[in-house]
PDB file of N, CA and C in Angstrom:
ATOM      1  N   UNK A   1      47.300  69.857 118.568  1.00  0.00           N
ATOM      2  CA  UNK A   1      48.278  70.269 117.571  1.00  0.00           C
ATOM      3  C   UNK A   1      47.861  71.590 116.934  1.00  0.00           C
ATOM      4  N   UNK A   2      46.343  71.499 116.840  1.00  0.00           N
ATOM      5  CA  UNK A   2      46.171  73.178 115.689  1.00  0.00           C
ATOM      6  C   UNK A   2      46.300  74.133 116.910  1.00  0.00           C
ATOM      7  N   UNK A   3      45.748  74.111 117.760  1.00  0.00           N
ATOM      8  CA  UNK A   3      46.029  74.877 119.191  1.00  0.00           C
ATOM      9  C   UNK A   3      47.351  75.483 119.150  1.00  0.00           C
ATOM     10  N   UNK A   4      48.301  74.576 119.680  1.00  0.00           N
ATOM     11  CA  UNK A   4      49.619  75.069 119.727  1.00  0.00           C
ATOM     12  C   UNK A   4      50.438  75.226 118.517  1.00  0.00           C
ATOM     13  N   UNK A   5      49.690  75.178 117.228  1.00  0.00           N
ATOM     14  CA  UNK A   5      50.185  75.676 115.741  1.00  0.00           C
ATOM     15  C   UNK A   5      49.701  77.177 116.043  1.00  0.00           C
ATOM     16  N   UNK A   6      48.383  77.727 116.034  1.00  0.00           N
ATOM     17  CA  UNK A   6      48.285  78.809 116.158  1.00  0.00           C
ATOM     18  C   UNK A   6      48.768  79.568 117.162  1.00  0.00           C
ATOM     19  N   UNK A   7      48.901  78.960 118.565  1.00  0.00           N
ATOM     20  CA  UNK A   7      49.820  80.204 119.220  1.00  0.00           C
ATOM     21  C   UNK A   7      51.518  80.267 118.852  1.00  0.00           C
ATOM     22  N   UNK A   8      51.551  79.343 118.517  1.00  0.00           N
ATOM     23  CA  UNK A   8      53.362  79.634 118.261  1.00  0.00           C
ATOM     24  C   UNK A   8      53.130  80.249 116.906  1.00  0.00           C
ATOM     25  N   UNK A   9      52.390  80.495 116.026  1.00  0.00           N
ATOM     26  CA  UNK A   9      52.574  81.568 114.998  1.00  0.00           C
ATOM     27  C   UNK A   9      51.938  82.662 115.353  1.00  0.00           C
ATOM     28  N   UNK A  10      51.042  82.765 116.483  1.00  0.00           N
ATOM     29  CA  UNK A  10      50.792  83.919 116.723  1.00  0.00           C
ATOM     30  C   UNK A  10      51.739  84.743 117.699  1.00  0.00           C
ATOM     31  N   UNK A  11      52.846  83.786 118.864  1.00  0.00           N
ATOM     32  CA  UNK A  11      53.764  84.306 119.234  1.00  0.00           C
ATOM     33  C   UNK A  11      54.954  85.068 118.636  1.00  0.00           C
ATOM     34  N   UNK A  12      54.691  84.494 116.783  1.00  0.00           N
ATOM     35  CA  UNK A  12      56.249  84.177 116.082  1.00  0.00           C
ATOM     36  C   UNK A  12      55.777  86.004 115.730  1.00  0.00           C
ATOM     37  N   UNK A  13      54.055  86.305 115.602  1.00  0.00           N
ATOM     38  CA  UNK A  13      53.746  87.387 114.849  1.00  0.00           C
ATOM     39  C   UNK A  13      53.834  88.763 115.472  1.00  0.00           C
ATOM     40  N   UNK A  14      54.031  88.615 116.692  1.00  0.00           N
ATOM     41  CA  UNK A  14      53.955  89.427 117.592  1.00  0.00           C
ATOM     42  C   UNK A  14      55.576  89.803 118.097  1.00  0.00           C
ATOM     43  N   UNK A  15      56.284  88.673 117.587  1.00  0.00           N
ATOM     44  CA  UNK A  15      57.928  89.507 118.023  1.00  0.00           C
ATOM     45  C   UNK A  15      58.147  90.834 117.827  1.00  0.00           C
ATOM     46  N   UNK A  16      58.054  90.773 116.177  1.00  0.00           N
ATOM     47  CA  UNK A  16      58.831  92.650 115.716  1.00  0.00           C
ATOM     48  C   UNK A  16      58.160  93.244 116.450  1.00  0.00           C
ATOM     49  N   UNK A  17      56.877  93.106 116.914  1.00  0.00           N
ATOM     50  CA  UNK A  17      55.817  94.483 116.907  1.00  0.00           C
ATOM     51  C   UNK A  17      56.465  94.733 118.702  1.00  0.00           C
ATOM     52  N   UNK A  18      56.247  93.776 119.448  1.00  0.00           N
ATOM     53  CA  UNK A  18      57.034  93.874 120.789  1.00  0.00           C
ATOM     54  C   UNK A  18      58.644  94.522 120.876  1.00  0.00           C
ATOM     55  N   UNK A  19      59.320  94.278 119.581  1.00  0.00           N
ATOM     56  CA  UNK A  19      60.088  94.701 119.422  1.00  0.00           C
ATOM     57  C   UNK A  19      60.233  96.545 119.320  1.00  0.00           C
ATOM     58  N   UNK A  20      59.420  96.942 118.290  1.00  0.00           N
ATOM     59  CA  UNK A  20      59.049  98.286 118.354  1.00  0.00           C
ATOM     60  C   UNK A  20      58.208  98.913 119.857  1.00  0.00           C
ATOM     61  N   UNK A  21      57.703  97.736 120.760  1.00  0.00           N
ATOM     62  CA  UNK A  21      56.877  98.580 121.994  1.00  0.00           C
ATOM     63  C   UNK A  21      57.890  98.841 122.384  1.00  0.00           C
ATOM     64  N   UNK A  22      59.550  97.766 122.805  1.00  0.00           N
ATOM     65  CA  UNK A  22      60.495  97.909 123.441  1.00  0.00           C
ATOM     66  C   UNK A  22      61.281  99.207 123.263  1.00  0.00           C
ATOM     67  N   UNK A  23      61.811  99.797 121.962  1.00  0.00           N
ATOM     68  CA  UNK A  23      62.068 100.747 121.401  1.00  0.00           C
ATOM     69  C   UNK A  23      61.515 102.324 121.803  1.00  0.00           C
ATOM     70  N   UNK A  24      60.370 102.251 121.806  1.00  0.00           N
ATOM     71  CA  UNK A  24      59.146 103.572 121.821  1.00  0.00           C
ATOM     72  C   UNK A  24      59.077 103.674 123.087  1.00  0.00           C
ATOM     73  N   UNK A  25      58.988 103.040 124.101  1.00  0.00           N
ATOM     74  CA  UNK A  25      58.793 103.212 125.302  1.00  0.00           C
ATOM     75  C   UNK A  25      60.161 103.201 126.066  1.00  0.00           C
ATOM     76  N   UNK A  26      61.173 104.190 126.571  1.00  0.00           N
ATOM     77  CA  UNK A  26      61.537 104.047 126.906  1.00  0.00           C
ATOM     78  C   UNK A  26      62.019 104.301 128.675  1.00  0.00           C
ATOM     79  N   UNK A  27      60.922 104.376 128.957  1.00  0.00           N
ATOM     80  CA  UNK A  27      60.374 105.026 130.711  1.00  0.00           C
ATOM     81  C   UNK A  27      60.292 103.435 131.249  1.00  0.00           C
ATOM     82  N   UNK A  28      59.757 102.415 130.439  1.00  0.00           N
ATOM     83  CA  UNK A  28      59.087 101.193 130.702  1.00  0.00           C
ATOM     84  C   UNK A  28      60.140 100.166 130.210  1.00  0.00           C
ATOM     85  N   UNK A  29      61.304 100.435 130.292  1.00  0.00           N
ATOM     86  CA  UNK A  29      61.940  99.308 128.856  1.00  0.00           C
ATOM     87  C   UNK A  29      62.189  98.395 129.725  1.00  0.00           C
ATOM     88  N   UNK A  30      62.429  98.142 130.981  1.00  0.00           N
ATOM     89  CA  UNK A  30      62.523  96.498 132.121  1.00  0.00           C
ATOM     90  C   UNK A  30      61.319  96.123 131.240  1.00  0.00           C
ATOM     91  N   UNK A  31      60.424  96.248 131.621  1.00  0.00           N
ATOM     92  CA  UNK A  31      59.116  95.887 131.569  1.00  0.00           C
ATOM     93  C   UNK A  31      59.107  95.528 130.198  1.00  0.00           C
ATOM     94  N   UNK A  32      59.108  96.400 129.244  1.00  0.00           N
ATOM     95  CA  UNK A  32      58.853  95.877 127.873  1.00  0.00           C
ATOM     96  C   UNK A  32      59.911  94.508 127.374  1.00  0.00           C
ATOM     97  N   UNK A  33      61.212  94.913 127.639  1.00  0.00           N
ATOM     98  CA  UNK A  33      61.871  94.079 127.747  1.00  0.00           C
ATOM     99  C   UNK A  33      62.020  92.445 128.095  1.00  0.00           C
ATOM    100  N   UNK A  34      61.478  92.680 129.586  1.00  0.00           N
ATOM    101  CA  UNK A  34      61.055  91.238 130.073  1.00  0.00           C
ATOM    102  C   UNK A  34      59.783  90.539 129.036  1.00  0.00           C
ATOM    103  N   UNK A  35      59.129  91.344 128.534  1.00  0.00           N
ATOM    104  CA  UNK A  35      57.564  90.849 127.939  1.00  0.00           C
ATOM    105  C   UNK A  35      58.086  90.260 127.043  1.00  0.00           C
ATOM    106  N   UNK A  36      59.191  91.282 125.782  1.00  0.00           N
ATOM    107  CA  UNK A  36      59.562  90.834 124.643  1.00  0.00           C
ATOM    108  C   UNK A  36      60.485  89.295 125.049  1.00  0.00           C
ATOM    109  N   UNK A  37      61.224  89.146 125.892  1.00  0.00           N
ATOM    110  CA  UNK A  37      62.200  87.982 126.278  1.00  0.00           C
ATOM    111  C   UNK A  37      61.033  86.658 126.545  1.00  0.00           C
ATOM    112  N   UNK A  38      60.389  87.290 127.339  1.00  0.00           N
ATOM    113  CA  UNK A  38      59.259  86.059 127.955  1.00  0.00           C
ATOM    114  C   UNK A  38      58.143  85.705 127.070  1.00  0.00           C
ATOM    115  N   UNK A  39      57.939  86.367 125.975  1.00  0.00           N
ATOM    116  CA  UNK A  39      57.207  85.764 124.832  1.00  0.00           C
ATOM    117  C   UNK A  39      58.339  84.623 123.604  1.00  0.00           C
ATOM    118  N   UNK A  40      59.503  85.417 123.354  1.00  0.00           N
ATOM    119  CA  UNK A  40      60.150  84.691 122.784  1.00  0.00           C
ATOM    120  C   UNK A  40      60.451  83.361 123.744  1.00  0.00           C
ATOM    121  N   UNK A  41      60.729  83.293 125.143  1.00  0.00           N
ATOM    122  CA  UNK A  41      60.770  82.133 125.590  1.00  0.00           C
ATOM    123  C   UNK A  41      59.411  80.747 125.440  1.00  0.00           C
ATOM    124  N   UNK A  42      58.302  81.859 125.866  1.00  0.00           N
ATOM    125  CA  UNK A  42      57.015  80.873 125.393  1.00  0.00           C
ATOM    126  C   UNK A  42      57.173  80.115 123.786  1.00  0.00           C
ATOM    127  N   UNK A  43      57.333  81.133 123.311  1.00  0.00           N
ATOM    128  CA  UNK A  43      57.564  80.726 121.555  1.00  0.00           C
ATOM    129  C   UNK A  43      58.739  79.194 121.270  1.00  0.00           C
ATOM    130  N   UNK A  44      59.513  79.673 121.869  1.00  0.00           N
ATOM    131  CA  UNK A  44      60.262  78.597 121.919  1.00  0.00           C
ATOM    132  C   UNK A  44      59.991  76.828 122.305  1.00  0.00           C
ATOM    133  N   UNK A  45      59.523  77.476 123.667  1.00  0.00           N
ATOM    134  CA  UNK A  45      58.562  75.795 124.381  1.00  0.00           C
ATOM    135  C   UNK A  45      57.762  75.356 123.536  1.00  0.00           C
ATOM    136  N   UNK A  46      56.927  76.059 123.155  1.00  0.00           N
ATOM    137  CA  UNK A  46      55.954  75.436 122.320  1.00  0.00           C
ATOM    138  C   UNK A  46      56.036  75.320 121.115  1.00  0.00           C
ATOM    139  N   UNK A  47      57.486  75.484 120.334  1.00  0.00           N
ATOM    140  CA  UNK A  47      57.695  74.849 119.167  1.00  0.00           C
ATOM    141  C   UNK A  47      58.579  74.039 119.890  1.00  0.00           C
ATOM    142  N   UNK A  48      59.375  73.678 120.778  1.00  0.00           N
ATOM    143  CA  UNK A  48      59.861  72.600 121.085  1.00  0.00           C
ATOM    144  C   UNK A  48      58.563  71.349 121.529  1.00  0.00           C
ATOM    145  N   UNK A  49      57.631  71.398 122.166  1.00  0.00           N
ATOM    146  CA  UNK A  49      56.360  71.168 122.018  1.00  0.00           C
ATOM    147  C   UNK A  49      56.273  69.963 120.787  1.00  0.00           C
ATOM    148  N   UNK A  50      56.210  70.927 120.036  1.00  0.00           N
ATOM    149  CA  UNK A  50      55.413  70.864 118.435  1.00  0.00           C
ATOM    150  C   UNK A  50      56.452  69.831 118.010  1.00  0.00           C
ATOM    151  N   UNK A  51      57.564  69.770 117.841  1.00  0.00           N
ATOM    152  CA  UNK A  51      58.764  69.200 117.261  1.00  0.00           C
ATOM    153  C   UNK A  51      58.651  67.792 118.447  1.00  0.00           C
ATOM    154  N   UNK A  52      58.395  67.463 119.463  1.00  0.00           N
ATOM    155  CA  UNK A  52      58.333  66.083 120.432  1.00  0.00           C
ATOM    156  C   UNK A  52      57.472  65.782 120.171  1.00  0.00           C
ATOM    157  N   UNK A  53      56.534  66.531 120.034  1.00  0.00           N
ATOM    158  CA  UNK A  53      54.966  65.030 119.514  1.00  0.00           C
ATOM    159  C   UNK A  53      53.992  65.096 118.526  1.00  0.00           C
ATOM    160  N   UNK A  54      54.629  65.925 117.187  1.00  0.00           N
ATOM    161  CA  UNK A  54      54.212  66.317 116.158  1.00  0.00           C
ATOM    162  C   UNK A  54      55.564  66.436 115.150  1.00  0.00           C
ATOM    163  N   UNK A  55      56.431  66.384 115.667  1.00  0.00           N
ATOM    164  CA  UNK A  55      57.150  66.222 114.641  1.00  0.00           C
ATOM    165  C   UNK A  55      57.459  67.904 113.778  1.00  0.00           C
ATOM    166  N   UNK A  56      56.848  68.465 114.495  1.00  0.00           N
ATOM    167  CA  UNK A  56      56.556  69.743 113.398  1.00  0.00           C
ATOM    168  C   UNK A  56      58.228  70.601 113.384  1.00  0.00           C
ATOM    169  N   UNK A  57      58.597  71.386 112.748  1.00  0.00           N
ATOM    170  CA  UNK A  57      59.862  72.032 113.035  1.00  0.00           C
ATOM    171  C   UNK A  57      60.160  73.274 112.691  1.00  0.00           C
ATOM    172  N   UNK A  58      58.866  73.586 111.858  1.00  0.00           N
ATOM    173  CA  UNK A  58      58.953  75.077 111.256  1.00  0.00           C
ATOM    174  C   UNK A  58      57.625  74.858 110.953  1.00  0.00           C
ATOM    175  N   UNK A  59      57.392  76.737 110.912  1.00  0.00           N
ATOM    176  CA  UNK A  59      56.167  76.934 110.597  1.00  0.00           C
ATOM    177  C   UNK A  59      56.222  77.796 109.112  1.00  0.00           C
ATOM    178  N   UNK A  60      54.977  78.097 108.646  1.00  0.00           N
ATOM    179  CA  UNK A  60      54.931  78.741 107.167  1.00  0.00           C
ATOM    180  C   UNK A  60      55.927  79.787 107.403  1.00  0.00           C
ATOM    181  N   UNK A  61      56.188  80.127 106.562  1.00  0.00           N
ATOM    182  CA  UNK A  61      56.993  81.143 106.529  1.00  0.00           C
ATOM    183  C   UNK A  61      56.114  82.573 106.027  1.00  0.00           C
ATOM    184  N   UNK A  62      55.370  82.047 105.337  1.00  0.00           N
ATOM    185  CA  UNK A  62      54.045  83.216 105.539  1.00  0.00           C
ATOM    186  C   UNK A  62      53.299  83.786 106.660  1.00  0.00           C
ATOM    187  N   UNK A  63      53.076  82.844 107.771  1.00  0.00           N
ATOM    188  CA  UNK A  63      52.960  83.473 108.888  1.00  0.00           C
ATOM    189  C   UNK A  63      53.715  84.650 110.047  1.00  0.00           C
ATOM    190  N   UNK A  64      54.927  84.673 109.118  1.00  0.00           N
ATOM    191  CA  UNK A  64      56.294  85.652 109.964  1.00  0.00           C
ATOM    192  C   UNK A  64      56.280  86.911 109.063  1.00  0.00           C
ATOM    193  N   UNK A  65      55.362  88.098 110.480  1.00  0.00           N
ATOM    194  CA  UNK A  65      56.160  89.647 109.425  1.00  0.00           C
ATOM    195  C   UNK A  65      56.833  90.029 110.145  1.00  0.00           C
ATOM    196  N   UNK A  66      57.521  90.924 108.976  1.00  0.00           N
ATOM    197  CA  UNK A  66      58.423  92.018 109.482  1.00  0.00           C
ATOM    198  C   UNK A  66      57.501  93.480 109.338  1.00  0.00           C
ATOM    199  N   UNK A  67      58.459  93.970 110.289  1.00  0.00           N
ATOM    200  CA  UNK A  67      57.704  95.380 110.164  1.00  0.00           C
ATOM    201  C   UNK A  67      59.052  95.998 109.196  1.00  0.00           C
ATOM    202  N   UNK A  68      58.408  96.930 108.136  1.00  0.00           N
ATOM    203  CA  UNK A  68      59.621  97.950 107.702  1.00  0.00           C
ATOM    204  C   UNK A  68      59.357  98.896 108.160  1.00  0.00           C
ATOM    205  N   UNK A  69      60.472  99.844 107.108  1.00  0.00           N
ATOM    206  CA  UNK A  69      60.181 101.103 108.283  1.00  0.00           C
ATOM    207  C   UNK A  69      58.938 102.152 107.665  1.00  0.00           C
ATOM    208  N   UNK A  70      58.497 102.016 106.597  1.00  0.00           N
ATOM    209  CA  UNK A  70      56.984 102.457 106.617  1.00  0.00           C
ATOM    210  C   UNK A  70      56.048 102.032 107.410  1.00  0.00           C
ATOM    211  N   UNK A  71      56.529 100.933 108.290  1.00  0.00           N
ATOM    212  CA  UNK A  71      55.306 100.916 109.379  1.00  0.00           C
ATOM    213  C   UNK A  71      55.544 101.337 110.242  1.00  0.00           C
ATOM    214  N   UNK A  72      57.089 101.937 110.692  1.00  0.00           N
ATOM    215  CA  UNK A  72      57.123 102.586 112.077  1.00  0.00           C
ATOM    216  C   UNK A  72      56.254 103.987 111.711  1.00  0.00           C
ATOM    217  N   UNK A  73      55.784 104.106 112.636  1.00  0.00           N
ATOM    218  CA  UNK A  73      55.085 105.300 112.899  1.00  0.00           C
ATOM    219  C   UNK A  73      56.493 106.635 113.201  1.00  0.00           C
ATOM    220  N   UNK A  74      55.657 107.881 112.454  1.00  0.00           N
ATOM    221  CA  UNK A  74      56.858 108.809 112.037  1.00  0.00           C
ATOM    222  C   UNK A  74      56.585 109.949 113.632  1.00  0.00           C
ATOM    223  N   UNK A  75      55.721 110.431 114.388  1.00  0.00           N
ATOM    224  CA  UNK A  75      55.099 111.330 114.997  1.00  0.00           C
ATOM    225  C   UNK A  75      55.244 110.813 116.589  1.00  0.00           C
ATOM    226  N   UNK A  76      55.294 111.156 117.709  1.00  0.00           N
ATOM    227  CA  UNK A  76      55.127 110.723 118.917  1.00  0.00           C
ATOM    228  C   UNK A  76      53.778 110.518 118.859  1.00  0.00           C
ATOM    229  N   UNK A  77      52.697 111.282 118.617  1.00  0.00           N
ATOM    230  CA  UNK A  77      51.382 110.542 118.740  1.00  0.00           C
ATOM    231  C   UNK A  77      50.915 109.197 118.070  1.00  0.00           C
ATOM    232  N   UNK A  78      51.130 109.082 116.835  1.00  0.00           N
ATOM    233  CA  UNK A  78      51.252 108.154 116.218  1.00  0.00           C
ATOM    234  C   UNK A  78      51.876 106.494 116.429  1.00  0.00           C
ATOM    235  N   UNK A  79      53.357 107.276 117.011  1.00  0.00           N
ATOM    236  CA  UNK A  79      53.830 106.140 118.013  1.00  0.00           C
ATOM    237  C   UNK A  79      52.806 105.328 119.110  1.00  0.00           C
ATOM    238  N   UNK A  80      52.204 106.479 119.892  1.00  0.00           N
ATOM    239  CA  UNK A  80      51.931 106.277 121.173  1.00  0.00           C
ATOM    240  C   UNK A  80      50.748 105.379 120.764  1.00  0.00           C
ATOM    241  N   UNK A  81      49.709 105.817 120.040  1.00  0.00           N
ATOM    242  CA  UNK A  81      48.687 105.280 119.525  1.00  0.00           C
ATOM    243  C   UNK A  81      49.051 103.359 118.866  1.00  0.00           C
ATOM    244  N   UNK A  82      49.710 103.327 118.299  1.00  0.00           N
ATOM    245  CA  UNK A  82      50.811 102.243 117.676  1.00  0.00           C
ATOM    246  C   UNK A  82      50.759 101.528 118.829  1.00  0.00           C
ATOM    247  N   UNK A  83      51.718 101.842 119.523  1.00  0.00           N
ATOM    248  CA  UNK A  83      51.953 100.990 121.153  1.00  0.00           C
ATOM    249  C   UNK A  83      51.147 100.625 121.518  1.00  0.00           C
ATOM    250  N   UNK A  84      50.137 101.608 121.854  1.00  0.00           N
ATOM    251  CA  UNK A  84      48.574 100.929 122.241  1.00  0.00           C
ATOM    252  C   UNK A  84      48.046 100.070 122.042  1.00  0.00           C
ATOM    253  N   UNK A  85      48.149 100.310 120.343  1.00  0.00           N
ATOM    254  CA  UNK A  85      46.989  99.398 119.650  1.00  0.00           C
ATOM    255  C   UNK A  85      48.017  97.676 119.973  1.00  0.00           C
ATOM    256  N   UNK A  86      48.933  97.826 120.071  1.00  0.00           N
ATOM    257  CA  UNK A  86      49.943  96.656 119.644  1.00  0.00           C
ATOM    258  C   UNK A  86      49.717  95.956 120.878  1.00  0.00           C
ATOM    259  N   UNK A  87      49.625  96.769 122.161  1.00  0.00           N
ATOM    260  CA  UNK A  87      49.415  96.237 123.791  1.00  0.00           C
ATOM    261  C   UNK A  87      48.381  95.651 124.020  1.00  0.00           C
ATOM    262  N   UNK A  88      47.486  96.437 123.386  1.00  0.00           N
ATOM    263  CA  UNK A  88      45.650  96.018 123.090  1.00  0.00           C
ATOM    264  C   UNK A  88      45.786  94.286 122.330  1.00  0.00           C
ATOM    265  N   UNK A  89      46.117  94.438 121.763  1.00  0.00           N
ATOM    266  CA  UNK A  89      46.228  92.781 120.483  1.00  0.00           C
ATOM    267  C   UNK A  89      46.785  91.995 121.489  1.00  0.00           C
ATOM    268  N   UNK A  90      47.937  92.323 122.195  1.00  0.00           N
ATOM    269  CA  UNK A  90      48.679  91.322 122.700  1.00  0.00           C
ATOM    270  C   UNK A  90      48.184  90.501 123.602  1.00  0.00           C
ATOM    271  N   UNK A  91      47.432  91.812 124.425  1.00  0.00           N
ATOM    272  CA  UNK A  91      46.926  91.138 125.556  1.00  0.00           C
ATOM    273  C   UNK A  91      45.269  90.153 125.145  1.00  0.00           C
ATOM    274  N   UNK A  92      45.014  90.704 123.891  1.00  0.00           N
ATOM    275  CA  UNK A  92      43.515  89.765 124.066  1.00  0.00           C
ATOM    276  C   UNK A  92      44.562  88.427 123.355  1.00  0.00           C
ATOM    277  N   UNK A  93      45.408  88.580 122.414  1.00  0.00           N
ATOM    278  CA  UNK A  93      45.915  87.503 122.528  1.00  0.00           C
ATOM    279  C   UNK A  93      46.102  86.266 123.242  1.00  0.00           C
ATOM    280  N   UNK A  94      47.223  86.703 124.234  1.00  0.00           N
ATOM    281  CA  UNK A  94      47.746  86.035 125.636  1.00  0.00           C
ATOM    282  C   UNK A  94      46.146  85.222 126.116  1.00  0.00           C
ATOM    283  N   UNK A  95      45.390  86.444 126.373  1.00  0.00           N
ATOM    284  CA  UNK A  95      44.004  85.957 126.726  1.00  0.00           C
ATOM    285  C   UNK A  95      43.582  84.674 126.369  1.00  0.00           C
ATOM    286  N   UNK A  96      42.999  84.536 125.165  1.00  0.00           N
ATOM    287  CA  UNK A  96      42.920  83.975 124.412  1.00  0.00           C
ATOM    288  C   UNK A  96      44.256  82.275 124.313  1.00  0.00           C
ATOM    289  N   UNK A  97      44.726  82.995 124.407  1.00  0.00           N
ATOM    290  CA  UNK A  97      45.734  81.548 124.344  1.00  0.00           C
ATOM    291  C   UNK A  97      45.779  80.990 125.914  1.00  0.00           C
ATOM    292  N   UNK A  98      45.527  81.675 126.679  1.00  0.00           N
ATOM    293  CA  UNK A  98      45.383  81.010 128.314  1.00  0.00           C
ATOM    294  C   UNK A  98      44.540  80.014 128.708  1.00  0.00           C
ATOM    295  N   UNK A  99      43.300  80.757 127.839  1.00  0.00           N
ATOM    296  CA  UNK A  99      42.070  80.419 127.665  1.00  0.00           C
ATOM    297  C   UNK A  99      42.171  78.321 126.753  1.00  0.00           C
ATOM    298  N   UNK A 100      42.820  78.846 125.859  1.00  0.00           N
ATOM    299  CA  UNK A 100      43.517  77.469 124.635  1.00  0.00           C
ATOM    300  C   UNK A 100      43.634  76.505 125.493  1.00  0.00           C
ATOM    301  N   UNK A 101      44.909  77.203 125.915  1.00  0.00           N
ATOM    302  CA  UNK A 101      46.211  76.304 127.027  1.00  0.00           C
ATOM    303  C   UNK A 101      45.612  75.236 128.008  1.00  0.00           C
ATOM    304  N   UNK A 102      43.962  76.264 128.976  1.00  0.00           N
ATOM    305  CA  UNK A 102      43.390  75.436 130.179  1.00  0.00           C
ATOM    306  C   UNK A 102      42.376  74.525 129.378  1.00  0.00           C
ATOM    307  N   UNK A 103      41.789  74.638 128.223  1.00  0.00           N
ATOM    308  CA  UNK A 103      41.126  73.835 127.691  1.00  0.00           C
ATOM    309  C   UNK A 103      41.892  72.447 127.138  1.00  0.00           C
ATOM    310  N   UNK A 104      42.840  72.722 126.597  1.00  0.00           N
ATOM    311  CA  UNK A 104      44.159  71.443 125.963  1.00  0.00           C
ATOM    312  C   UNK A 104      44.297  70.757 127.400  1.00  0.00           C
ATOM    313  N   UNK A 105      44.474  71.330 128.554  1.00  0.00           N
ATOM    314  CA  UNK A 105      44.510  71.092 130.035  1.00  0.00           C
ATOM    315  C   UNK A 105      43.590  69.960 130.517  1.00  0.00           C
ATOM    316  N   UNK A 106      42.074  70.268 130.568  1.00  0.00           N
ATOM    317  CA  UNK A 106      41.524  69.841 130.874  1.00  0.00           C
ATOM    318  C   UNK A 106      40.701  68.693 129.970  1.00  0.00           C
ATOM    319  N   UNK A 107      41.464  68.782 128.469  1.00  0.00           N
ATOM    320  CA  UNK A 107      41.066  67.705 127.571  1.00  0.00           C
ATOM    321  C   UNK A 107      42.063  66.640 127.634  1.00  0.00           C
ATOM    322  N   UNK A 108      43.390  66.983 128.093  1.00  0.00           N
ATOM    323  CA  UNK A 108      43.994  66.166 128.465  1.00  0.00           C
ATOM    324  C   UNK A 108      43.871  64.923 129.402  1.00  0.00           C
ATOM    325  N   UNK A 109      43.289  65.675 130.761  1.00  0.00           N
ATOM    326  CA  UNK A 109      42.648  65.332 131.857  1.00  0.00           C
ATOM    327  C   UNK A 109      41.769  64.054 132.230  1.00  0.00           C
ATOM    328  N   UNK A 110      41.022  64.305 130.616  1.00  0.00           N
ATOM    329  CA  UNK A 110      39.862  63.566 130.537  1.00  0.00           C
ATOM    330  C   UNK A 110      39.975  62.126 130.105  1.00  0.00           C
TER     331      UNK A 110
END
């Protein structure tokens, strides 16, 4: 349960910001696109998840930002740097939750 509490708020935290990679990049937008769709789909399962055998149905509402627009970055470098850093998080993220996922896996197992 805390497992799949923290990735579905860490999926929920990562929307806007995927949202802005989708935006900024626009050479890549399939790609960003599919990422942003296929995270919100993960997000979904695993609060449907959460809601069949936890009962759970929402999460804090403190855990959900928004970005305003003082956080968009004003400069193409700035942007680019932004994107980065946001691609960088995501992916040790994902990592990290794969990592969760095969352990819940194999505790299951047992």
């Amino acid at each position: 349960e805390t497992c799949l509490k923290a990735i579905a708020s860490g999926l929920q935290k990562y929307k806007p910001y995927l949202l802005l990679v989708e935006t900024s990049i626009p050479s890549s937008n399939d790609r960003a696109t599919w990422m942003r769709s296929s995270t919100q789909q993960l997000a979904e399962l695993i609060m449907n998840q959460l809601k069949s055998e936890f009962g759970i149905t929402n999460l804090r509402e403190g855990e959900r930002q928004v970005l305003t627009s003082e956080q968009v970055p004003k400069t193409d470098w700035s942007t680019q740097v932004t994107v980065h850093v946001i691609l960088r998080d995501f992916t040790k993220f994902i990592e990290l939750t794969a990592r969760a996922i095969r352990f819940m896996r194999t505790q299951s197992s047992l």
